[in-house]
N, C-alpha and C. Protein backbone atom coordinates (compact mmCIF):
# COMPACT_ATOMS: atom_id res chain seq x y z
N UNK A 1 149.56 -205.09 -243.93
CA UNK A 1 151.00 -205.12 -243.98
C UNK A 1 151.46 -203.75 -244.44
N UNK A 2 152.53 -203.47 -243.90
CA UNK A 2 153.30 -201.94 -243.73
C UNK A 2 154.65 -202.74 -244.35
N UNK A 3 155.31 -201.41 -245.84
CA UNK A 3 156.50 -202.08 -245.93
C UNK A 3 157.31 -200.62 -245.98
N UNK A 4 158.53 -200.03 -245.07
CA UNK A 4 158.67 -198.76 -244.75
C UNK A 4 160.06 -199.42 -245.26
N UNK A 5 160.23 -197.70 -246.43
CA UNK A 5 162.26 -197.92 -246.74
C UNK A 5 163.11 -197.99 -245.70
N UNK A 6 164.12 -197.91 -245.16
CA UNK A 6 164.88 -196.93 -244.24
C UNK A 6 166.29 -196.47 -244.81
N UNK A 7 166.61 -195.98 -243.84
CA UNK A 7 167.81 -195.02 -244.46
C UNK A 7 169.13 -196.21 -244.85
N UNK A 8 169.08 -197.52 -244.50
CA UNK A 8 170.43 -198.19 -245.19
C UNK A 8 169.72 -198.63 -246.62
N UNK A 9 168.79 -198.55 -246.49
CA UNK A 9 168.23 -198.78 -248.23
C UNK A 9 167.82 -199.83 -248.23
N UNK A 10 167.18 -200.50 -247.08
CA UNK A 10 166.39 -202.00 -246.91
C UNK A 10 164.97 -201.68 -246.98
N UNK A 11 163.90 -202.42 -247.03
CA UNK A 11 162.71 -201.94 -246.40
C UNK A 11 161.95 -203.35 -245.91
N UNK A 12 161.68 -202.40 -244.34
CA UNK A 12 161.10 -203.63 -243.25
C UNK A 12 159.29 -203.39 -243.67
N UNK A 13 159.01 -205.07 -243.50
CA UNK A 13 157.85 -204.97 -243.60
C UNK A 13 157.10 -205.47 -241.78
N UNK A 14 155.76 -204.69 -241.65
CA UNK A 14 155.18 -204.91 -240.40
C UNK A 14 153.51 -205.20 -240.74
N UNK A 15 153.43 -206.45 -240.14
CA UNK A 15 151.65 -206.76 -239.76
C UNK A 15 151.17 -205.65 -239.07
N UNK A 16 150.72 -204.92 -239.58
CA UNK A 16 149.42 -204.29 -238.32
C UNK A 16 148.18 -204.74 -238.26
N UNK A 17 147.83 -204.87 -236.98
CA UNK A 17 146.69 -205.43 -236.57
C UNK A 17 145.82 -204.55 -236.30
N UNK A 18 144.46 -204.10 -237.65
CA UNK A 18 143.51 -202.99 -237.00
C UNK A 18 142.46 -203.49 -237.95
N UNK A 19 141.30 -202.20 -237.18
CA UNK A 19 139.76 -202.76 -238.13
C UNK A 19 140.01 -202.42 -240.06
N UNK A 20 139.08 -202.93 -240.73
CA UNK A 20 138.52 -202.79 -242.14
C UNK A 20 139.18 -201.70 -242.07
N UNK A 21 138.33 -200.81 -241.75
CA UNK A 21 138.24 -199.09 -241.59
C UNK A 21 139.04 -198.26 -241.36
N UNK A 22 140.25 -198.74 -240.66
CA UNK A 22 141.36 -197.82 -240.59
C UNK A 22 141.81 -197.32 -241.70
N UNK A 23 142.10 -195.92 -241.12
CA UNK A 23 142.62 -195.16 -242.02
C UNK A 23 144.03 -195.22 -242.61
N UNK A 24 144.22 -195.60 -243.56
CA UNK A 24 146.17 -195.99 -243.91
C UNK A 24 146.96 -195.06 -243.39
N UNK A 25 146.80 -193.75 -243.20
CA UNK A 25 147.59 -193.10 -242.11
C UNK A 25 148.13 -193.78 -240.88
N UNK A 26 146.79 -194.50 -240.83
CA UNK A 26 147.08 -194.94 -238.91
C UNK A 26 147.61 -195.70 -239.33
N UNK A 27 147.74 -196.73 -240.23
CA UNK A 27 148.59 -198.23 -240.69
C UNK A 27 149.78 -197.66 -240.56
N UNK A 28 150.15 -196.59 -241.18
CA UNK A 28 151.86 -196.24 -241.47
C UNK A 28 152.44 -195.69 -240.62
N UNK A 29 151.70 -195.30 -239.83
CA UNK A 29 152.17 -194.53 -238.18
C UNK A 29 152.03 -195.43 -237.04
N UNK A 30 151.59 -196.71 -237.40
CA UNK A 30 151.74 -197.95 -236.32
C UNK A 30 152.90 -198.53 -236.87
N UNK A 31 153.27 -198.91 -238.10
CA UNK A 31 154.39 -199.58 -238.28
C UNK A 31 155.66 -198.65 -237.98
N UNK A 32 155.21 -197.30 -238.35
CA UNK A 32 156.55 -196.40 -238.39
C UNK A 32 156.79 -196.62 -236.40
N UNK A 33 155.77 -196.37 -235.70
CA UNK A 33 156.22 -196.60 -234.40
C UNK A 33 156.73 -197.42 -233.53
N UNK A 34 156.13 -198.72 -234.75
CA UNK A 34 156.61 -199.86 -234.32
C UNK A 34 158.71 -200.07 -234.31
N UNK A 35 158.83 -199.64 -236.15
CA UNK A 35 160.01 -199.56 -236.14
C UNK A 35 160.70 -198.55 -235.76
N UNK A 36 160.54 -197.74 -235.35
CA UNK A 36 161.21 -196.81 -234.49
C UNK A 36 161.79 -197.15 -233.47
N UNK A 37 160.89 -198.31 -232.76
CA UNK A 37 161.21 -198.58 -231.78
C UNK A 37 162.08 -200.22 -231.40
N UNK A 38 162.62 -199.79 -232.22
CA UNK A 38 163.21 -201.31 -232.78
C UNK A 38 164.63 -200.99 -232.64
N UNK A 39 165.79 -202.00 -233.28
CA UNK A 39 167.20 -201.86 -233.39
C UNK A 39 167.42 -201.66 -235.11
N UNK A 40 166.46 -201.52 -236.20
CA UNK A 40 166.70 -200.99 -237.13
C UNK A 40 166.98 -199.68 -237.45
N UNK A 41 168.48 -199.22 -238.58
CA UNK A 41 168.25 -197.60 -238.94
C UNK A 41 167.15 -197.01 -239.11
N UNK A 42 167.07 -195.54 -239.03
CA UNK A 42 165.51 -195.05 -238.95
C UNK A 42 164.88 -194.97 -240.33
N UNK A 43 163.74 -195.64 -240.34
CA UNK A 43 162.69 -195.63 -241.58
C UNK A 43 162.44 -194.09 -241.82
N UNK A 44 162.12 -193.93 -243.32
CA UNK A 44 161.94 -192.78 -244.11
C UNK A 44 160.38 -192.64 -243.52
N UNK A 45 160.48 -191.36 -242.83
CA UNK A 45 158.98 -191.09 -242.60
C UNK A 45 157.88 -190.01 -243.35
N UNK A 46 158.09 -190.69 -244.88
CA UNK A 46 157.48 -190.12 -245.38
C UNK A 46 156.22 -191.14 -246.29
N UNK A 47 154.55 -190.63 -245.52
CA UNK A 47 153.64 -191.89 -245.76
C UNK A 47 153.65 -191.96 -247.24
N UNK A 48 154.29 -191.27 -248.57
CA UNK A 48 153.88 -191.68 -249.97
C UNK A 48 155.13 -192.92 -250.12
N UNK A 49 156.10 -193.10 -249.82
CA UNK A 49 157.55 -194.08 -249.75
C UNK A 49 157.06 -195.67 -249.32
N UNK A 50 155.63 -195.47 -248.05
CA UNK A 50 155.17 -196.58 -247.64
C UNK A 50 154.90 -197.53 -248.66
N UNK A 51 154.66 -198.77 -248.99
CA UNK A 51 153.60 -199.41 -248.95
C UNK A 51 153.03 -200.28 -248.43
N UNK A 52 151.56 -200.12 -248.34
CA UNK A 52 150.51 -200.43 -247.99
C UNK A 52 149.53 -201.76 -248.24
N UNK A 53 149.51 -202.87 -247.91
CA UNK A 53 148.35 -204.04 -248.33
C UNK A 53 147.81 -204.80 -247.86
N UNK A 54 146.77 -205.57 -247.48
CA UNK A 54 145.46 -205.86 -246.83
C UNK A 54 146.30 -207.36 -247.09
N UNK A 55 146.56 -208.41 -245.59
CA UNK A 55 147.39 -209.76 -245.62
C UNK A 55 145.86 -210.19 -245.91
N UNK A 56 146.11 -211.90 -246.29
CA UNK A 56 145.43 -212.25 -246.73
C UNK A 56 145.04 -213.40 -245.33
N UNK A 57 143.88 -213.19 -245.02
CA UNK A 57 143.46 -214.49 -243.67
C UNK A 57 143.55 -215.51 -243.73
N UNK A 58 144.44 -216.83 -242.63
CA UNK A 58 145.26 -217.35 -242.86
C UNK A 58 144.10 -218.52 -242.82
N UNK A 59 143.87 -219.61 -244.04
CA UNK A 59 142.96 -220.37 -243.76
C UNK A 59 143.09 -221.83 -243.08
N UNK A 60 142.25 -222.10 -242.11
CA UNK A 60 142.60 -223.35 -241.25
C UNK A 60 141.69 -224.40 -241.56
N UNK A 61 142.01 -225.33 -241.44
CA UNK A 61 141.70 -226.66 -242.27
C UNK A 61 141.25 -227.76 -240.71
């Protein structure tokens, strides 16, 4: 999970879907592209503003 400020002073959060191993760069530059490309004001693109955290797998019964 990606949670990016933006400029009205909200901050959107985004699932990214990638391996263990990715590098959190790539996490914050998939969500940032994601919302970019969206109908939200533009997110602060700066990766220290992000945060960053590992969702938890959803358990099925």
């Amino acid at each position: 999970m990606v949670a990016l400020p933006a400029i009205d002073g909200r901050e959107y959060v985004y699932r990214v879907h990638a391996p263990c191993d990715a590098l959190p760069a790539d996490l914050f530059w998939a969500a940032f592209h994601c919302h970019d490309g969206g109908p939200h004001p533009r997110a602060l693109d700066r990766f220290d503003a992000a945060l960053i955290w590992r969702a938890s797998r959803p358990q099925h019964i």
